[in-house]
C-alpha atoms as a PDB file:
ATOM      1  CA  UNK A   1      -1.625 -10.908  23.747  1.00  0.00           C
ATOM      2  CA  UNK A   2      -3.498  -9.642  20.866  1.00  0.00           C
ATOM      3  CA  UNK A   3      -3.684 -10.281  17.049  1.00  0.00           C
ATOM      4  CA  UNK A   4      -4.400  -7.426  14.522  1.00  0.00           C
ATOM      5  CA  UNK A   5      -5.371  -8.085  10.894  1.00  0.00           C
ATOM      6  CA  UNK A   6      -2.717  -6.637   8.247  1.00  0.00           C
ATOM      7  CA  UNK A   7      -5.149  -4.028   7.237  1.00  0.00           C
ATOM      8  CA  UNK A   8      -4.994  -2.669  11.030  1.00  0.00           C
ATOM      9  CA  UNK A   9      -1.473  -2.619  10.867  1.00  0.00           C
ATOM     10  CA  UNK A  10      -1.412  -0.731   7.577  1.00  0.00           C
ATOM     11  CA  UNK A  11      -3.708   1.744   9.410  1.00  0.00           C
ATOM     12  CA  UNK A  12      -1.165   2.301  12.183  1.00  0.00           C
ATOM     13  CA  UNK A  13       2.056   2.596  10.392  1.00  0.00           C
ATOM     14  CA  UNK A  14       0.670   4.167   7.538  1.00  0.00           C
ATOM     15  CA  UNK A  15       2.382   2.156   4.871  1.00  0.00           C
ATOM     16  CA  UNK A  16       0.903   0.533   1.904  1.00  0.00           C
ATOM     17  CA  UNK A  17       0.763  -3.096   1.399  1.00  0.00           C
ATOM     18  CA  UNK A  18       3.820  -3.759  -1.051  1.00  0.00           C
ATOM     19  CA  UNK A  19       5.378  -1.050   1.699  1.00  0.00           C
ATOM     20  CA  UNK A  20       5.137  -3.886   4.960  1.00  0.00           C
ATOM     21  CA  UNK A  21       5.500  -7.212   2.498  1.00  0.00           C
ATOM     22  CA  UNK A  22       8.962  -5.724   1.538  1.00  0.00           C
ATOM     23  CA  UNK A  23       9.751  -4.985   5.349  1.00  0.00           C
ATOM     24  CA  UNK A  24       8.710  -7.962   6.342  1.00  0.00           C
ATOM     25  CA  UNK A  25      11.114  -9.738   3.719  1.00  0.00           C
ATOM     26  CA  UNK A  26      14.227  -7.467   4.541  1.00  0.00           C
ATOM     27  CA  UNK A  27      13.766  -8.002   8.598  1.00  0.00           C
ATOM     28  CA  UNK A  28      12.980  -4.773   9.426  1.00  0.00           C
ATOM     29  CA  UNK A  29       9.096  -5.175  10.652  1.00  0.00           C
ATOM     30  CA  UNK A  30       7.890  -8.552  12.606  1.00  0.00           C
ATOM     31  CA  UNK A  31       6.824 -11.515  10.399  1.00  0.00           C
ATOM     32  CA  UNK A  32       2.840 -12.018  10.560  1.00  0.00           C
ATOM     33  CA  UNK A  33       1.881 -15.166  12.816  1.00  0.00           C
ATOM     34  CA  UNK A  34      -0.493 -17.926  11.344  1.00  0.00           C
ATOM     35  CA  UNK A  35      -4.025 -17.391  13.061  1.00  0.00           C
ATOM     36  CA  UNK A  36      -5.557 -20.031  10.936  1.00  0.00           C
ATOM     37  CA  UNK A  37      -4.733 -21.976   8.057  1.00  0.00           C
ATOM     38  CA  UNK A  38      -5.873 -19.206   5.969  1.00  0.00           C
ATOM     39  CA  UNK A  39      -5.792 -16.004   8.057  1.00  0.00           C
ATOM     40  CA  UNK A  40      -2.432 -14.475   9.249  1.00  0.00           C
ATOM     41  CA  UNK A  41      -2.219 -11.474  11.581  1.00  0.00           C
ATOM     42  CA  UNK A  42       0.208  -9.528  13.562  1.00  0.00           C
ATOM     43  CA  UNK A  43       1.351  -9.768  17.546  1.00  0.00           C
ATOM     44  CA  UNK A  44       0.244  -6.181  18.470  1.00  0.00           C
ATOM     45  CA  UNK A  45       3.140  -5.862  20.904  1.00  0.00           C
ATOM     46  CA  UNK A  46       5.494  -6.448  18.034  1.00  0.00           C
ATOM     47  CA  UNK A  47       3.911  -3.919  16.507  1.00  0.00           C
ATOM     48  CA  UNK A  48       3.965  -1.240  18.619  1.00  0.00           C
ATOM     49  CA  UNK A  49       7.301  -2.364  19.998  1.00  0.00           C
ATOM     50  CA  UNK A  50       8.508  -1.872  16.285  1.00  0.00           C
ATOM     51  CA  UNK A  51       6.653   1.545  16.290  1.00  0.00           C
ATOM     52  CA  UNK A  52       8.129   2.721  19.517  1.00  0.00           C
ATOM     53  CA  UNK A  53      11.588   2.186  18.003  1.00  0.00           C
ATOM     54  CA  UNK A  54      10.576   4.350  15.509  1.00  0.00           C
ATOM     55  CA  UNK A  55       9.915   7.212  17.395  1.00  0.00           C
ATOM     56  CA  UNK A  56      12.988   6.630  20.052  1.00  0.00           C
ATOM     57  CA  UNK A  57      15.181   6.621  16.776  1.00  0.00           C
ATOM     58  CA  UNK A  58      16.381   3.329  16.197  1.00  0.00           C
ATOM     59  CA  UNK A  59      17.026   2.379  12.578  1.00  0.00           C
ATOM     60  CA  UNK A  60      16.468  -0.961  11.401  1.00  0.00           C
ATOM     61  CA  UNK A  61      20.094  -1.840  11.069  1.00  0.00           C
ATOM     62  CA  UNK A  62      20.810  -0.281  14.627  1.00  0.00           C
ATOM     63  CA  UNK A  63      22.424   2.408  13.432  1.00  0.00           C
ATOM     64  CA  UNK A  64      20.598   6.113  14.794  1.00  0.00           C
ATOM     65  CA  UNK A  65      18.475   8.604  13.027  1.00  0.00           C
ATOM     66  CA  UNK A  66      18.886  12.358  13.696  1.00  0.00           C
ATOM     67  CA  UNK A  67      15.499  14.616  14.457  1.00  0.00           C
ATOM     68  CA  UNK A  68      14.158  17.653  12.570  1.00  0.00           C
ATOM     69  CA  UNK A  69      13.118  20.604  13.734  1.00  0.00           C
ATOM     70  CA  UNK A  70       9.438  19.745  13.619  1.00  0.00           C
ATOM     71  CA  UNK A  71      10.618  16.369  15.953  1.00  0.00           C
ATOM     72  CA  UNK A  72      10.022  14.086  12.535  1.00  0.00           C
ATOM     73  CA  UNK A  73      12.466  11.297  12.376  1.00  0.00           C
ATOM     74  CA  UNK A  74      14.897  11.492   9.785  1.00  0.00           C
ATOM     75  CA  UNK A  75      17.187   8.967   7.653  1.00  0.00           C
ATOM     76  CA  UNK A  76      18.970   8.340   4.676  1.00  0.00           C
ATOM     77  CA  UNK A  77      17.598   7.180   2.243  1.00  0.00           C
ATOM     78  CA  UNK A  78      18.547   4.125   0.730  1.00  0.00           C
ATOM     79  CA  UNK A  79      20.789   3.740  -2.369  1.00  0.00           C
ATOM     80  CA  UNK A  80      18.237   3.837  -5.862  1.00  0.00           C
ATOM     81  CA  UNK A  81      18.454   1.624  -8.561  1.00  0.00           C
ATOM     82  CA  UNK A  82      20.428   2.916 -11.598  1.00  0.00           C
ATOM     83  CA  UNK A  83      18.060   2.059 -14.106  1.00  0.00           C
ATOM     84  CA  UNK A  84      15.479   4.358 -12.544  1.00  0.00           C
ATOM     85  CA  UNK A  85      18.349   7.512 -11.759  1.00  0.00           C
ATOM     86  CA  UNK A  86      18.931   7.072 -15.641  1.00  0.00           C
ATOM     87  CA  UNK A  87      15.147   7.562 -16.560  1.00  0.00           C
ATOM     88  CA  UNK A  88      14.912  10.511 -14.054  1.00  0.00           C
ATOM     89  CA  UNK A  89      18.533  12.661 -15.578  1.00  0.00           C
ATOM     90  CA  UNK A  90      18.295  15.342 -18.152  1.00  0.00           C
ATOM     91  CA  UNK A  91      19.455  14.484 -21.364  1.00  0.00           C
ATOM     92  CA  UNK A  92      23.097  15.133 -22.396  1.00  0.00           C
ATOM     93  CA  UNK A  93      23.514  17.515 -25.043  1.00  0.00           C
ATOM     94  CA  UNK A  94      26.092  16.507 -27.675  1.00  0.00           C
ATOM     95  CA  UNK A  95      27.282  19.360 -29.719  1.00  0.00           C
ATOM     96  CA  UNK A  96      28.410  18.576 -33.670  1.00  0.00           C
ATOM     97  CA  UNK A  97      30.150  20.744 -35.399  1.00  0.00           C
ATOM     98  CA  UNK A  98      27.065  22.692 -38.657  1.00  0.00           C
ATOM     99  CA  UNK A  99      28.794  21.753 -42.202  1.00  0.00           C
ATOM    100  CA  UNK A 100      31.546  23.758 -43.253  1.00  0.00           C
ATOM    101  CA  UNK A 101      32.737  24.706 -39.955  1.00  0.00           C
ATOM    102  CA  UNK A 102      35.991  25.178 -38.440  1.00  0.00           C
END
């Protein structure tokens, strides 16, 4: 058994920071273990437990990814906030009627 450092494990799953706090509050990536009173770190067979269920395709839900061409892993992504599709969508175009028209 064998402790890595959160900066390791950012190194091997390539995620930032934010990225593994936010997995590690949904459920989807093992919770760090208390080394110390102030140092946490990570089980590395969790780790690369969680990792090899990546690349066999499980999903974190349980549900099953389908492969690419290239062998890549692929899912859907999930839903995105409203606020930020409505910042990203061209404007709408209202059309007026010039002055002394129809």
């Amino acid at each position: 058994m064998q402790f890595i450092r959160p900066r390791r494990v950012l190194e091997m799953i390539g995620v930032s920071r934010t990225t593994l706090w936010r997995m590690v509050q949904a459920g989807t990536f093992p919770r760090p273990v208390r080394i110390t009173e102030r140092n946490r770190g990570y089980l590395l067979e969790a780790v690369e437990a969680w990792m090899k269920a990546r690349m066999d395709g499980a999903l974190p839900d349980g549900r099953r990814g389908s492969t690419s061409a290239c062998g890549l892993q692929v899912e859907l992504a999930p839903p995105r906030d409203r606020r930020r599709l409505a910042a990203i969508r061209p404007p709408v175009l209202h059309v007026t009627r010039a002055a002394g028209g129809l």
